[in-house]
N, C-alpha and C. Protein backbone atom coordinates (compact mmCIF):
# COMPACT_ATOMS: atom_id res chain seq x y z
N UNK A 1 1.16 -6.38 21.24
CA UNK A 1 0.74 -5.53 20.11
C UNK A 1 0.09 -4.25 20.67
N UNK A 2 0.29 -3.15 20.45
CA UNK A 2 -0.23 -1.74 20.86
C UNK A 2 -1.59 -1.68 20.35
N UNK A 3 -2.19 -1.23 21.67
CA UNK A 3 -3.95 -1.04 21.28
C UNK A 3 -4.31 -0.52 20.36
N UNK A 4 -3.41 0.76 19.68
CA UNK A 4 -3.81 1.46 18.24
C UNK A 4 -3.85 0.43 17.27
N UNK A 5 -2.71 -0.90 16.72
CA UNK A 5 -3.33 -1.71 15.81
C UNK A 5 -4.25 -2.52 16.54
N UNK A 6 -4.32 -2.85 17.56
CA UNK A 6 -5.10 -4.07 17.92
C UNK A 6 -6.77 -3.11 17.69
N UNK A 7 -7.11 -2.12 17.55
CA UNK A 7 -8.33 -1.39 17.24
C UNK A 7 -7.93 -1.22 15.69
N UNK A 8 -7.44 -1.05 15.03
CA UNK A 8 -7.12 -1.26 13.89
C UNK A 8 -7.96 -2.42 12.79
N UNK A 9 -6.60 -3.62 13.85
CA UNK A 9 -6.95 -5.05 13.46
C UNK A 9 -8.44 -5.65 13.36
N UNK A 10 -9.26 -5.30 14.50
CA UNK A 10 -10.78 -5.36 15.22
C UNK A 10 -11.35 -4.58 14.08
N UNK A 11 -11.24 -3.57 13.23
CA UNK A 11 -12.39 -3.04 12.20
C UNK A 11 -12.16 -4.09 10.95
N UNK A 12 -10.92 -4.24 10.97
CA UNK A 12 -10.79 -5.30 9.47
C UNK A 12 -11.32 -6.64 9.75
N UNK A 13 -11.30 -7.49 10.78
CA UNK A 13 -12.01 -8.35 11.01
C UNK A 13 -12.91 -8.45 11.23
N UNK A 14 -14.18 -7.68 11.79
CA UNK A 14 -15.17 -7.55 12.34
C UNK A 14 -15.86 -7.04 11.02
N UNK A 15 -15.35 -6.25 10.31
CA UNK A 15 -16.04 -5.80 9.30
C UNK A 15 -15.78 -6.05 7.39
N UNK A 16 -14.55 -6.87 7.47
CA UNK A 16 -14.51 -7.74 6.55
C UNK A 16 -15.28 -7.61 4.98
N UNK A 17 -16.13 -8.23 5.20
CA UNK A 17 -17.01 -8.64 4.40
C UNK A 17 -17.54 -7.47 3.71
N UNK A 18 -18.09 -6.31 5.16
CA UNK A 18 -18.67 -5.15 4.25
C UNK A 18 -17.90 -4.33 4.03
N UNK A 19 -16.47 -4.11 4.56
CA UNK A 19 -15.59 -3.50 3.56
C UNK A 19 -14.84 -3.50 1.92
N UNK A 20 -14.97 -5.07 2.12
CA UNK A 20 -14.48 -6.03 0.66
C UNK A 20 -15.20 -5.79 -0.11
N UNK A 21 -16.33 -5.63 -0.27
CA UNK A 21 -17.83 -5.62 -0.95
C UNK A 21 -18.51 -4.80 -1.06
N UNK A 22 -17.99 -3.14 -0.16
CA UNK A 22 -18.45 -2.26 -0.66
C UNK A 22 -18.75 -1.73 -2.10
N UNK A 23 -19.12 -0.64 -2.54
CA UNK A 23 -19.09 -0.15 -3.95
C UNK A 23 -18.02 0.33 -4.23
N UNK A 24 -16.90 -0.27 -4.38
CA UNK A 24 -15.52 0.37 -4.92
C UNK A 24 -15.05 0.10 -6.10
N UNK A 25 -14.36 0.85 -6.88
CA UNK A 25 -13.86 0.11 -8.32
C UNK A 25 -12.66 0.63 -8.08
N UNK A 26 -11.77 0.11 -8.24
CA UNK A 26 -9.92 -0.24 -8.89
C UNK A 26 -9.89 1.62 -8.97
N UNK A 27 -8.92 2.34 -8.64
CA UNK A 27 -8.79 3.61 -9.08
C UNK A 27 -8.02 3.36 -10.48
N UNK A 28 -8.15 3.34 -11.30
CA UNK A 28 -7.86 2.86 -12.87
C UNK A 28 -6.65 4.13 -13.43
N UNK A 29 -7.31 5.37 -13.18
CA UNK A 29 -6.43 6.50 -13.43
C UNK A 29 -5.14 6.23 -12.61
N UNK A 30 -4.46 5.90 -11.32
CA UNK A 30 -3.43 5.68 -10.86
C UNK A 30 -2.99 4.64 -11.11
N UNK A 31 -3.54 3.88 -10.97
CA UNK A 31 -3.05 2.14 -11.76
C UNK A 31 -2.81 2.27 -12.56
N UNK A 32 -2.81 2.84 -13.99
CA UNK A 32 -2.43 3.16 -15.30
C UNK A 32 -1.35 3.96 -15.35
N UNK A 33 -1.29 4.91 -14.45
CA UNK A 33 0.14 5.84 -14.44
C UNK A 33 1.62 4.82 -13.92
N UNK A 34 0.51 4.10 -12.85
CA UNK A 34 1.86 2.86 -12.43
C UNK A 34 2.21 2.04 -13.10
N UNK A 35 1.05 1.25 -13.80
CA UNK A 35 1.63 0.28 -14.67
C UNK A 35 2.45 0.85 -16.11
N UNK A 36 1.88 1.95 -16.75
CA UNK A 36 2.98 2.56 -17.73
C UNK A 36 4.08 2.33 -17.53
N UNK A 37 4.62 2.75 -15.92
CA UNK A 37 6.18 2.62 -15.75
C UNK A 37 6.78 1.12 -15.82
N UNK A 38 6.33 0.17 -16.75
CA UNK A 38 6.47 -1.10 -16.10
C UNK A 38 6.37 -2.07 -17.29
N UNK A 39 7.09 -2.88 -17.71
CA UNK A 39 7.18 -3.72 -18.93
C UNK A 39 6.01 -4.97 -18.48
N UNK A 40 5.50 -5.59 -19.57
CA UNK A 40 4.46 -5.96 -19.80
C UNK A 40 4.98 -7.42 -18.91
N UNK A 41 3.96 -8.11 -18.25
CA UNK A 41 4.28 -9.06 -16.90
C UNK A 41 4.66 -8.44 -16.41
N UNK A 42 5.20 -7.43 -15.44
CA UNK A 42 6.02 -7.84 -14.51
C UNK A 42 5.43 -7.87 -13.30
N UNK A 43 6.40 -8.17 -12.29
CA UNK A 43 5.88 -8.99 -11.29
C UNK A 43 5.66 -8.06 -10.09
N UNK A 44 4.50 -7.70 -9.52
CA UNK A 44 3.86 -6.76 -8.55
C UNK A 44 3.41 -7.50 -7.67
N UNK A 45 4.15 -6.93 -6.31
CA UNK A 45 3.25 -7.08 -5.02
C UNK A 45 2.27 -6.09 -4.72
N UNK A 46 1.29 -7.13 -4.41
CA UNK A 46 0.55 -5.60 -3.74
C UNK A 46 0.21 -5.72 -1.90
N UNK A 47 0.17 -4.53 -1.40
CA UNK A 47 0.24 -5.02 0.22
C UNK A 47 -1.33 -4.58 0.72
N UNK A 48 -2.07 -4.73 1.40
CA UNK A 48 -2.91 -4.53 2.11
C UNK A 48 -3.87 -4.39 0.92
N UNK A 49 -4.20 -5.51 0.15
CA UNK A 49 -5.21 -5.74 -0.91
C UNK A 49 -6.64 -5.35 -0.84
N UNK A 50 -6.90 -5.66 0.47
CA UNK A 50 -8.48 -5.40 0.73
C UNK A 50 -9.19 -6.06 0.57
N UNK A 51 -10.00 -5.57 -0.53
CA UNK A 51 -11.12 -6.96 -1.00
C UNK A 51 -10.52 -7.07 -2.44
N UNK A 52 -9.08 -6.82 -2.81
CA UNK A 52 -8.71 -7.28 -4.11
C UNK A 52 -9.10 -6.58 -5.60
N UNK A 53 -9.57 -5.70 -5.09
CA UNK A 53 -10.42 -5.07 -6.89
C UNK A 53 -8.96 -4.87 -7.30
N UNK A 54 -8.08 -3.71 -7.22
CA UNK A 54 -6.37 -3.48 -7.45
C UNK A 54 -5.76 -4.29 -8.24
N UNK A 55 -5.63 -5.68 -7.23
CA UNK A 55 -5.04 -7.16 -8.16
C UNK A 55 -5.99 -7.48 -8.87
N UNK A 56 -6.82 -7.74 -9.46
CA UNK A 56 -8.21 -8.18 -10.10
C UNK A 56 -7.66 -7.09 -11.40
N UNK A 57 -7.68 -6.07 -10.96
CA UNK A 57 -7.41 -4.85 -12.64
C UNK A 57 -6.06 -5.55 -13.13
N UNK A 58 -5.21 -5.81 -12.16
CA UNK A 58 -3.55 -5.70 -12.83
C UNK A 58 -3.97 -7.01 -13.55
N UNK A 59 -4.07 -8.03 -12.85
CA UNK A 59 -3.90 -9.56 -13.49
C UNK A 59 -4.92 -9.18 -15.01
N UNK A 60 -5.95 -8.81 -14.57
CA UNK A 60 -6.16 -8.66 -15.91
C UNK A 60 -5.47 -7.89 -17.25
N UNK A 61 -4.96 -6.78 -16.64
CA UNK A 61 -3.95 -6.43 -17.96
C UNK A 61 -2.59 -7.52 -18.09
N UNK A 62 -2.46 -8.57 -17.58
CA UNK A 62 -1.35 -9.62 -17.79
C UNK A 62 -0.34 -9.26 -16.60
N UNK A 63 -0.51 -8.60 -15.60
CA UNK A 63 0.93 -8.60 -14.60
C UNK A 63 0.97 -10.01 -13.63
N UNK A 64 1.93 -10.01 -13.21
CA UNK A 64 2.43 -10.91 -12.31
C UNK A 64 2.06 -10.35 -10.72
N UNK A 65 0.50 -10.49 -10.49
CA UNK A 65 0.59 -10.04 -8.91
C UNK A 65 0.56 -10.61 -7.60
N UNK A 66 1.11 -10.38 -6.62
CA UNK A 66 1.60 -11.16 -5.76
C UNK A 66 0.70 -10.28 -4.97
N UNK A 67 -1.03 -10.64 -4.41
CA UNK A 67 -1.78 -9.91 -3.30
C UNK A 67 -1.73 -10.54 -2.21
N UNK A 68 -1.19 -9.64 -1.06
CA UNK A 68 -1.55 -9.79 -0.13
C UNK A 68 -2.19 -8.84 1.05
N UNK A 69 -3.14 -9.18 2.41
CA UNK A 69 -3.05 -8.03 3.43
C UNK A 69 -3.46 -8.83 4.59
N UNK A 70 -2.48 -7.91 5.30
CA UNK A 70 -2.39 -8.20 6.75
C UNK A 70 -3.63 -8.62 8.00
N UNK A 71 -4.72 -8.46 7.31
CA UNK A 71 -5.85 -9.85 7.77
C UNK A 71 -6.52 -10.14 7.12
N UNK A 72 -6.24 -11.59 8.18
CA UNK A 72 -6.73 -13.05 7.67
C UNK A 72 -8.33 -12.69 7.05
N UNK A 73 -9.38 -12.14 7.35
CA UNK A 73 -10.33 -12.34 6.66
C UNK A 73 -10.32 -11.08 6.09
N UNK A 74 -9.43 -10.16 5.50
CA UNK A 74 -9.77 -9.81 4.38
C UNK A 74 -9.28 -10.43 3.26
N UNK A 75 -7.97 -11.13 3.61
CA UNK A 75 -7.29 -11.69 2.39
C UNK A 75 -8.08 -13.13 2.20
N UNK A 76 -8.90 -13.30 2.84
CA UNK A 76 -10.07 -14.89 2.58
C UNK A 76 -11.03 -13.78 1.35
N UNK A 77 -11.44 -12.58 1.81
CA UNK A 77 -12.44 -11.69 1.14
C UNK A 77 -11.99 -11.71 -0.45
N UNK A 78 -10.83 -11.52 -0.44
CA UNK A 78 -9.87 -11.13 -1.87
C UNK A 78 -9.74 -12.47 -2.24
N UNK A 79 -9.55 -13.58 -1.66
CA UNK A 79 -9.60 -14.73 -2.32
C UNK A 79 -10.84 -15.13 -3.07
N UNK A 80 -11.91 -15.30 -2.69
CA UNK A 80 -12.86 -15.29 -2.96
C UNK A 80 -13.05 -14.27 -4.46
N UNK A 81 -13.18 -13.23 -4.48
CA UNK A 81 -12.72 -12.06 -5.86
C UNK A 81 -11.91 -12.78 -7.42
N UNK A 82 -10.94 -13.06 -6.62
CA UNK A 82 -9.03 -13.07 -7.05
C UNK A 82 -9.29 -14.66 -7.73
N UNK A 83 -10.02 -15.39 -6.89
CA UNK A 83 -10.10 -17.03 -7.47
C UNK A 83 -8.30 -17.78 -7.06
N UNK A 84 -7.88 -17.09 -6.09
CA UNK A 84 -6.40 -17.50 -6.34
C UNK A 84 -6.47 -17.23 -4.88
N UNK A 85 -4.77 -17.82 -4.54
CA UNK A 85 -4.08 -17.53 -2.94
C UNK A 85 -3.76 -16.07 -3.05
N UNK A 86 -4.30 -15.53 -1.52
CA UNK A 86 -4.03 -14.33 -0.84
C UNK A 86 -3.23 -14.55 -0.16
N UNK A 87 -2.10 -14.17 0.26
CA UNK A 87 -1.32 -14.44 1.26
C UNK A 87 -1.22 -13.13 2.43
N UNK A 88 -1.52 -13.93 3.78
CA UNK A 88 -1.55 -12.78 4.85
C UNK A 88 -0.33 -12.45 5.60
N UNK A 89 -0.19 -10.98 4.98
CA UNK A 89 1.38 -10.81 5.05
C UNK A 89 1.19 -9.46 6.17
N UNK A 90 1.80 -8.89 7.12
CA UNK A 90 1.76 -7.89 8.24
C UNK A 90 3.02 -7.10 7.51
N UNK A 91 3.11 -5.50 7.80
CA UNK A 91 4.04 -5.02 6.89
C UNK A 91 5.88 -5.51 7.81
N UNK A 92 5.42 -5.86 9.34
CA UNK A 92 6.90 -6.08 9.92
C UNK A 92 7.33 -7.41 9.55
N UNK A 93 6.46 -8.38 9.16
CA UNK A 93 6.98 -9.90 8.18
C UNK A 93 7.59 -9.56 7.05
N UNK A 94 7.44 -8.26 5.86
CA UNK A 94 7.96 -8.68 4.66
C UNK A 94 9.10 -8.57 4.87
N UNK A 95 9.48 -10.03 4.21
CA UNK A 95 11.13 -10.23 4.00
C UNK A 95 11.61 -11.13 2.67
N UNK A 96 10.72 -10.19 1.75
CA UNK A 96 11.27 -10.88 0.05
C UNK A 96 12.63 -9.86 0.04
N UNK A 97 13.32 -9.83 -0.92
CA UNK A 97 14.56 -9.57 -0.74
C UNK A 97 15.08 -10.16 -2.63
N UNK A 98 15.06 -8.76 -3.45
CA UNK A 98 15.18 -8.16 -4.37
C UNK A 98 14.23 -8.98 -5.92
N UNK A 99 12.67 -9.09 -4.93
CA UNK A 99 12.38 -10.17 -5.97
C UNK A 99 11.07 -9.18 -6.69
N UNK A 100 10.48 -7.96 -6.42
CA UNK A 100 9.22 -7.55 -7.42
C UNK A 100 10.01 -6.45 -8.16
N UNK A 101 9.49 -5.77 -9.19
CA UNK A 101 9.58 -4.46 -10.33
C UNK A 101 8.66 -3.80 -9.77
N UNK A 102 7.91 -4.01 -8.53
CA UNK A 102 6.81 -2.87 -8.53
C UNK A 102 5.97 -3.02 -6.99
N UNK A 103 5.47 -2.34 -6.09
CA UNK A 103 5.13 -2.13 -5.19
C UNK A 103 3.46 -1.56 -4.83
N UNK A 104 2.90 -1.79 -4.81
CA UNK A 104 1.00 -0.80 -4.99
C UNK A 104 1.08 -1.49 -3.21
N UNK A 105 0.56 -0.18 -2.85
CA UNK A 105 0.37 0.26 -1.32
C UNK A 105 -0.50 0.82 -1.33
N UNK A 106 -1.64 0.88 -2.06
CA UNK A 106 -2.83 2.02 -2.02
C UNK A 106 -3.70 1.90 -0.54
N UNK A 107 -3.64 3.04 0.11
CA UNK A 107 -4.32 3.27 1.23
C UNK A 107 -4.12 2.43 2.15
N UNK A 108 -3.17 2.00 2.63
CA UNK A 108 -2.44 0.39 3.63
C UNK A 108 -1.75 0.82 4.34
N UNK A 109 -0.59 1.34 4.05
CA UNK A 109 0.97 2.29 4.94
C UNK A 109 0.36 3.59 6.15
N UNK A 110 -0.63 3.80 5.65
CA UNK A 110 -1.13 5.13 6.30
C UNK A 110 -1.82 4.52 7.83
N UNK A 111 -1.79 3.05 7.88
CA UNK A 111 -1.82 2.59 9.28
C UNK A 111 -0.90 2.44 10.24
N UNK A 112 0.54 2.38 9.37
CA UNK A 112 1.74 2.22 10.35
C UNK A 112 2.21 3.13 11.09
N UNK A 113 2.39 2.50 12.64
CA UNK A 113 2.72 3.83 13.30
C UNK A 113 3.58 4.72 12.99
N UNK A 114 3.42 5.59 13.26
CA UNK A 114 4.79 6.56 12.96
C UNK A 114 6.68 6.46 13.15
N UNK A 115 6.45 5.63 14.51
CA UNK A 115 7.23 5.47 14.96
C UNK A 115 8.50 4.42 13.88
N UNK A 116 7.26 3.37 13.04
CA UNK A 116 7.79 2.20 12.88
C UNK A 116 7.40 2.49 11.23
N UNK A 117 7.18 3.71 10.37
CA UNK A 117 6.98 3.88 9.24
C UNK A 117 8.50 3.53 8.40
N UNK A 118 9.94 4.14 8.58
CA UNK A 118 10.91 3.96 8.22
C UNK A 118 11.65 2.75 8.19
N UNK A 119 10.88 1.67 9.17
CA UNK A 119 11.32 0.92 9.16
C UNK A 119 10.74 -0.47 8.25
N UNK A 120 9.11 0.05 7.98
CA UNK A 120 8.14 -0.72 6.61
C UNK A 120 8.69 -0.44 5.57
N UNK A 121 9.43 0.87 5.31
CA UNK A 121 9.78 1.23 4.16
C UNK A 121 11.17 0.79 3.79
N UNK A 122 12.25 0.90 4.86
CA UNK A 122 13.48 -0.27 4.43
C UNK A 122 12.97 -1.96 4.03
N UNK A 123 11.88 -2.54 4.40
CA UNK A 123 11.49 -3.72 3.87
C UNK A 123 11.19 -3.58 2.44
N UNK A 124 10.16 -2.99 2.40
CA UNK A 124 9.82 -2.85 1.04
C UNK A 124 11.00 -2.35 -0.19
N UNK A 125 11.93 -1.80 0.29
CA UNK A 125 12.87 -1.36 -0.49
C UNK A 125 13.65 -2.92 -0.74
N UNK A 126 13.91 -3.36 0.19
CA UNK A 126 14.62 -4.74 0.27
C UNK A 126 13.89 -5.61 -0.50
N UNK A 127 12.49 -5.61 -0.90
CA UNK A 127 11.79 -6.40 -1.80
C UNK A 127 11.30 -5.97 -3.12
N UNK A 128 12.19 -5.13 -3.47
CA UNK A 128 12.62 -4.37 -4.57
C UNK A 128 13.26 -4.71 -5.59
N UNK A 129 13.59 -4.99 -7.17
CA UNK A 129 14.61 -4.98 -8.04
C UNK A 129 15.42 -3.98 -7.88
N UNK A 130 16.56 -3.59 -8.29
CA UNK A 130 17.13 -2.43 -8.20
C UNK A 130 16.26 -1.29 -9.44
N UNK A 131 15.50 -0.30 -9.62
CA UNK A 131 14.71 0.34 -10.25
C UNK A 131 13.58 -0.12 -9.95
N UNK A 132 13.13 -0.83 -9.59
CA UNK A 132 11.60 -1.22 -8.93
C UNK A 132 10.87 0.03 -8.30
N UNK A 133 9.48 0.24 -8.77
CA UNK A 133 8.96 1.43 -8.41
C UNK A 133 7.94 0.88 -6.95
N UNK A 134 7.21 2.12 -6.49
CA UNK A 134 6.68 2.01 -5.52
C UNK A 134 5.63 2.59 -5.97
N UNK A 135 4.15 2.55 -5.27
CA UNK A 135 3.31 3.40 -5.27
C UNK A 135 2.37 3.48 -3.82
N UNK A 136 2.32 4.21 -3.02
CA UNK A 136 1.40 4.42 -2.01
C UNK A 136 0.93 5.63 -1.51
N UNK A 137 -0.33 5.48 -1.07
CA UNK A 137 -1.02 6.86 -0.50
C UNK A 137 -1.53 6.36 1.25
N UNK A 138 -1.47 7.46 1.23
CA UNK A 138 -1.72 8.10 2.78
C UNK A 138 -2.56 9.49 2.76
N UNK A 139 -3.72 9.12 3.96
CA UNK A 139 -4.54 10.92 4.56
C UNK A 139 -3.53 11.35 4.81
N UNK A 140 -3.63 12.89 4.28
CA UNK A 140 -2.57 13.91 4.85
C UNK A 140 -3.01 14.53 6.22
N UNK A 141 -2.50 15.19 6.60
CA UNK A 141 -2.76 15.47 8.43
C UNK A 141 -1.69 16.30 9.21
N UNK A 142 -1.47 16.10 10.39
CA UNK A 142 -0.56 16.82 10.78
C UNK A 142 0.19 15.91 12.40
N UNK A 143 -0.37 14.86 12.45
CA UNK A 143 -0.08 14.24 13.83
C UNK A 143 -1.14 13.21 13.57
N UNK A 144 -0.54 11.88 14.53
CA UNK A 144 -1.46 10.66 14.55
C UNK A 144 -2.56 11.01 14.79
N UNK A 145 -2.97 9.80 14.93
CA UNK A 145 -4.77 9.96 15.28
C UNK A 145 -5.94 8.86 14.74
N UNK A 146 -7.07 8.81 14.83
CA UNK A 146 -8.33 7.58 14.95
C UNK A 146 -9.09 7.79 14.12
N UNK A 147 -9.29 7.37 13.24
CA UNK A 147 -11.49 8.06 12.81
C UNK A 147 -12.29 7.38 13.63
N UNK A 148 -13.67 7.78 13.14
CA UNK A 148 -14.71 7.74 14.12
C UNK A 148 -14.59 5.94 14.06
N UNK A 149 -14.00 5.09 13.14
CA UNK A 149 -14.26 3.61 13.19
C UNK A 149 -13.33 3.20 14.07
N UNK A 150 -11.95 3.88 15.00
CA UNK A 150 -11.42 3.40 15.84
C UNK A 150 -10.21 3.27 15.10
N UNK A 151 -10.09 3.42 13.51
CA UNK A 151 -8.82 2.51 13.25
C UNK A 151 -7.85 3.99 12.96
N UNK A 152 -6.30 3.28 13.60
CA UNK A 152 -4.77 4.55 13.54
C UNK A 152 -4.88 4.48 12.14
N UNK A 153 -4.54 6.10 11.94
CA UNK A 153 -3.69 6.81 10.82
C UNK A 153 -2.83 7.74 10.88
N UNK A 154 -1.22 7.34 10.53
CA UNK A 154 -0.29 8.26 10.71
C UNK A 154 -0.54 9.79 9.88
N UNK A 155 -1.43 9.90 9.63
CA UNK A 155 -1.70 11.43 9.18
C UNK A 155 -0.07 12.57 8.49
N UNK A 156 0.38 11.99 7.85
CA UNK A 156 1.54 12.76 7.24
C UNK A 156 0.90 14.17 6.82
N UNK A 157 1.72 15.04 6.92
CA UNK A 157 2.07 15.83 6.06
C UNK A 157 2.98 16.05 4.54
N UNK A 158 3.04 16.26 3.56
CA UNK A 158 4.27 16.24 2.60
C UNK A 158 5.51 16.57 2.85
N UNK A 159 5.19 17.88 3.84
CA UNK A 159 6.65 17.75 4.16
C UNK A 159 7.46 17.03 5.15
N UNK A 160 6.70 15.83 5.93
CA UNK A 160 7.22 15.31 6.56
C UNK A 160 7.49 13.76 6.05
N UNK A 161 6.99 13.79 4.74
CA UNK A 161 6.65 12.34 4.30
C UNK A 161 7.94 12.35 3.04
N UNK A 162 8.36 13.86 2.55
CA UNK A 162 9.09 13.53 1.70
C UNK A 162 10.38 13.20 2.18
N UNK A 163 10.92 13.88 3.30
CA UNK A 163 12.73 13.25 3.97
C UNK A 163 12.62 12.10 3.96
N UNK A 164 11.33 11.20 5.11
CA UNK A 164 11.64 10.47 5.45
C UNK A 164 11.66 9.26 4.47
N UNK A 165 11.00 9.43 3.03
CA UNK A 165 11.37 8.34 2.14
C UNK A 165 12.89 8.87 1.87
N UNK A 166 13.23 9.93 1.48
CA UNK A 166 14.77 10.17 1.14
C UNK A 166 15.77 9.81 1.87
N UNK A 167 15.79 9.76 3.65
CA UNK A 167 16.00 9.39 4.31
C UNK A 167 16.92 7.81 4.22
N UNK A 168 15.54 7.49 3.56
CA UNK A 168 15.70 5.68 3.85
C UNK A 168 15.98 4.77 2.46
N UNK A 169 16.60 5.69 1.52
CA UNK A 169 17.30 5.42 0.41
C UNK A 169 16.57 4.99 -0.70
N UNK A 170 15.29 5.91 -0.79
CA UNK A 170 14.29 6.09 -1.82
C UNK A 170 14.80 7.13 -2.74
N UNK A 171 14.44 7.16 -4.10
CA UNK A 171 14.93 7.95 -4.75
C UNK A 171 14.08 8.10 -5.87
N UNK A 172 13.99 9.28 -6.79
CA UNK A 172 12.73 10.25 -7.32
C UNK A 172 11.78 9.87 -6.84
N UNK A 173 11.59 10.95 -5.71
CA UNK A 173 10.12 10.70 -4.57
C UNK A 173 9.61 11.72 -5.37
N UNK A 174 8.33 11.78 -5.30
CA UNK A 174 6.94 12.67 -6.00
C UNK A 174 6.20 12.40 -4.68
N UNK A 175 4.95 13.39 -4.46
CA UNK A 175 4.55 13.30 -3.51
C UNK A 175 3.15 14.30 -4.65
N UNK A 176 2.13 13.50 -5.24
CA UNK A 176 0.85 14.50 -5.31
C UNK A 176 -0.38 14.53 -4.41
N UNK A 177 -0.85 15.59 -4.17
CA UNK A 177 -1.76 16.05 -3.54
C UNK A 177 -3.03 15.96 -4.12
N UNK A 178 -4.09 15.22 -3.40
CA UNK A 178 -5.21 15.04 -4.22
C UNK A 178 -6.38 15.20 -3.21
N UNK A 179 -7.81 15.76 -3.81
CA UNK A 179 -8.82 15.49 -2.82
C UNK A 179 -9.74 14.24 -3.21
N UNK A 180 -10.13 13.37 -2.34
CA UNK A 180 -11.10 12.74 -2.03
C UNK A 180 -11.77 12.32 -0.98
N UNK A 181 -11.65 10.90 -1.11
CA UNK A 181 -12.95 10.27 0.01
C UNK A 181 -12.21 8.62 0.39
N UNK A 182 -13.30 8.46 1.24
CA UNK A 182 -12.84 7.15 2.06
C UNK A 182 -13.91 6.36 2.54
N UNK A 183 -13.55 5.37 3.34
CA UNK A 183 -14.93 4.59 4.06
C UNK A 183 -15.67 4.50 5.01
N UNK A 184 -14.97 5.98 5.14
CA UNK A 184 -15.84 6.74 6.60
C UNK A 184 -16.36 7.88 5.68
N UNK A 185 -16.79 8.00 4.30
CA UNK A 185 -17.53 9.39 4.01
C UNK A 185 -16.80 10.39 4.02
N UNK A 186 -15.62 10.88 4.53
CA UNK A 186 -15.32 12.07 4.79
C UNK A 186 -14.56 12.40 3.83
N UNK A 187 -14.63 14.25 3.27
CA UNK A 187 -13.78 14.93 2.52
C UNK A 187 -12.37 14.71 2.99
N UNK A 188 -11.42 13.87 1.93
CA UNK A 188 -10.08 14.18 2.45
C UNK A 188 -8.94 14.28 1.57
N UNK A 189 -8.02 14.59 2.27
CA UNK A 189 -6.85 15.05 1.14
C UNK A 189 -5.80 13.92 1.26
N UNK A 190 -5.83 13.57 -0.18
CA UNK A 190 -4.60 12.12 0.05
C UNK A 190 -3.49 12.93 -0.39
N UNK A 191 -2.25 11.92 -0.42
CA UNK A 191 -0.88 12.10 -0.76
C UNK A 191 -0.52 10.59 -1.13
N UNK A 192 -0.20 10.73 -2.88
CA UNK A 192 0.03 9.98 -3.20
C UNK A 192 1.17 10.02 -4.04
N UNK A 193 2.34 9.15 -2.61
CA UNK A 193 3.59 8.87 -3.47
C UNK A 193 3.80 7.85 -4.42
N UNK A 194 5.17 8.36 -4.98
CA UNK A 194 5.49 7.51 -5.73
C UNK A 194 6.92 7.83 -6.14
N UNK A 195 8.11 6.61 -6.18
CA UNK A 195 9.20 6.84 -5.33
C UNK A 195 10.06 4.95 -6.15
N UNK A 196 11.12 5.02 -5.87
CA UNK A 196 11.86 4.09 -6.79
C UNK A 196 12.99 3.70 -5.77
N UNK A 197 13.70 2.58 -6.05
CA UNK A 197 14.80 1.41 -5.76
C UNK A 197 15.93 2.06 -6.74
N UNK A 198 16.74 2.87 -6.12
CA UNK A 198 18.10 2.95 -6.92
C UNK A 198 18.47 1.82 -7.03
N UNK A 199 19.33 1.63 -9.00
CA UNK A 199 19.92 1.14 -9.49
C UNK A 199 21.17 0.94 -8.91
N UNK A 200 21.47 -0.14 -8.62
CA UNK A 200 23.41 -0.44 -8.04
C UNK A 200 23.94 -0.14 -9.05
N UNK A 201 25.64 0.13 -9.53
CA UNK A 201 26.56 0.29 -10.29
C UNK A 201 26.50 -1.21 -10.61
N UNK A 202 26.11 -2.02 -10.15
CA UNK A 202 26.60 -3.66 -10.88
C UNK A 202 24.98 -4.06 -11.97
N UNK A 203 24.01 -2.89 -11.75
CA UNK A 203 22.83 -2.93 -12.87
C UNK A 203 23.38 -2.18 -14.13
N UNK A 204 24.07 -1.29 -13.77
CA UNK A 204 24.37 -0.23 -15.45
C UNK A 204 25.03 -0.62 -16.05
């Protein structure tokens, strides 16, 4: 495993507890734009859950959510929350294969290396309905790189973030630009896509 996740991996475990449990609430305004697109149940994965607030909002409006993230003690953290199974899923394991309507990636993807981003994103497409939406954000940036807690962020730009979903057989990509914050304090500028599973000719 490359030292960039294995320093990665080391803040989510080590710090667990006070990440899960910080003062965070559900971003409600984007969750609402996502779930609009989306008939009442349906069935959402979500990837790199955290401490679960995300799944905690959806289940409560009635969806079908399937939380998981890629460590073991944060997805114990979200269990604990959730009252339910977390399942600890790494983004190079997913291999569901045409089974959610919907995708929430909030602040999770923006760890994958660069190298190996196109290739998280053919999974997730593969665990797609055909029209199944997506939603994820990423710090915008200009080249990899660390924060002061040690952990990688592929630092996109928009214009480098929009081919490469088009690229990889994503379709109506949006890409908005937003300012905020994070769990290092710092002013930052997200990019938050949002992007869809073409319909086959054997759906119309």
């Amino acid at each position: 495993m490359p030292p960039l996740r294995d320093e990665t991996n080391a803040f989510y475990r080590d710090n667990a507890a006070a990440y899960a449990n910080r003062e965070r609430k559900a971003p409600a305004a984007r969750l609402e734009h996502f779930l609009a697109r989306l008939t009442p149940g349906a069935r959402i994965l979500e990837l790199g859950c955290g401490g679960g607030q995300d799944s905690a909002y959806m289940l409560a409006k009635g969806y079908d959510v399937a939380p998981t993230d890629g460590s073991p003690e944060l997805a114990a953290e979200a269990e604990r929350l959730l009252g339910r199974q977390v399942d600890v899923v790494r983004f190079d394991e997913i291999a569901w294969r045409d089974v959610f309507d919907a995708v929430w990636a909030e602040a999770c993807l923006l760890h994958v290396p660069r190298a190996e981003l196109a290739g998280v994103l053919a999974r997730i497409l593969r665990a797609l309905r055909g029209g199944g939406i997506l939603h994820a954000s990423f710090k915008a940036g200009n080249g990899e790189g660390h924060d002061r807690f040690g952990r990688y962020y592929n630092y996109p730009s928009r214009d480098w973030l929009m081919p490469l979903f088009k690229r990889n057989g994503w379709a109506n990509v949006d890409i908005l630009e937003a300012d905020g914050g994070g769990y290092d304090g710092e002013p930052t500028r997200w990019l938050h896509v949002s992007a869809a599973k073409p319909i086959s000719s054997e759906q119309q």
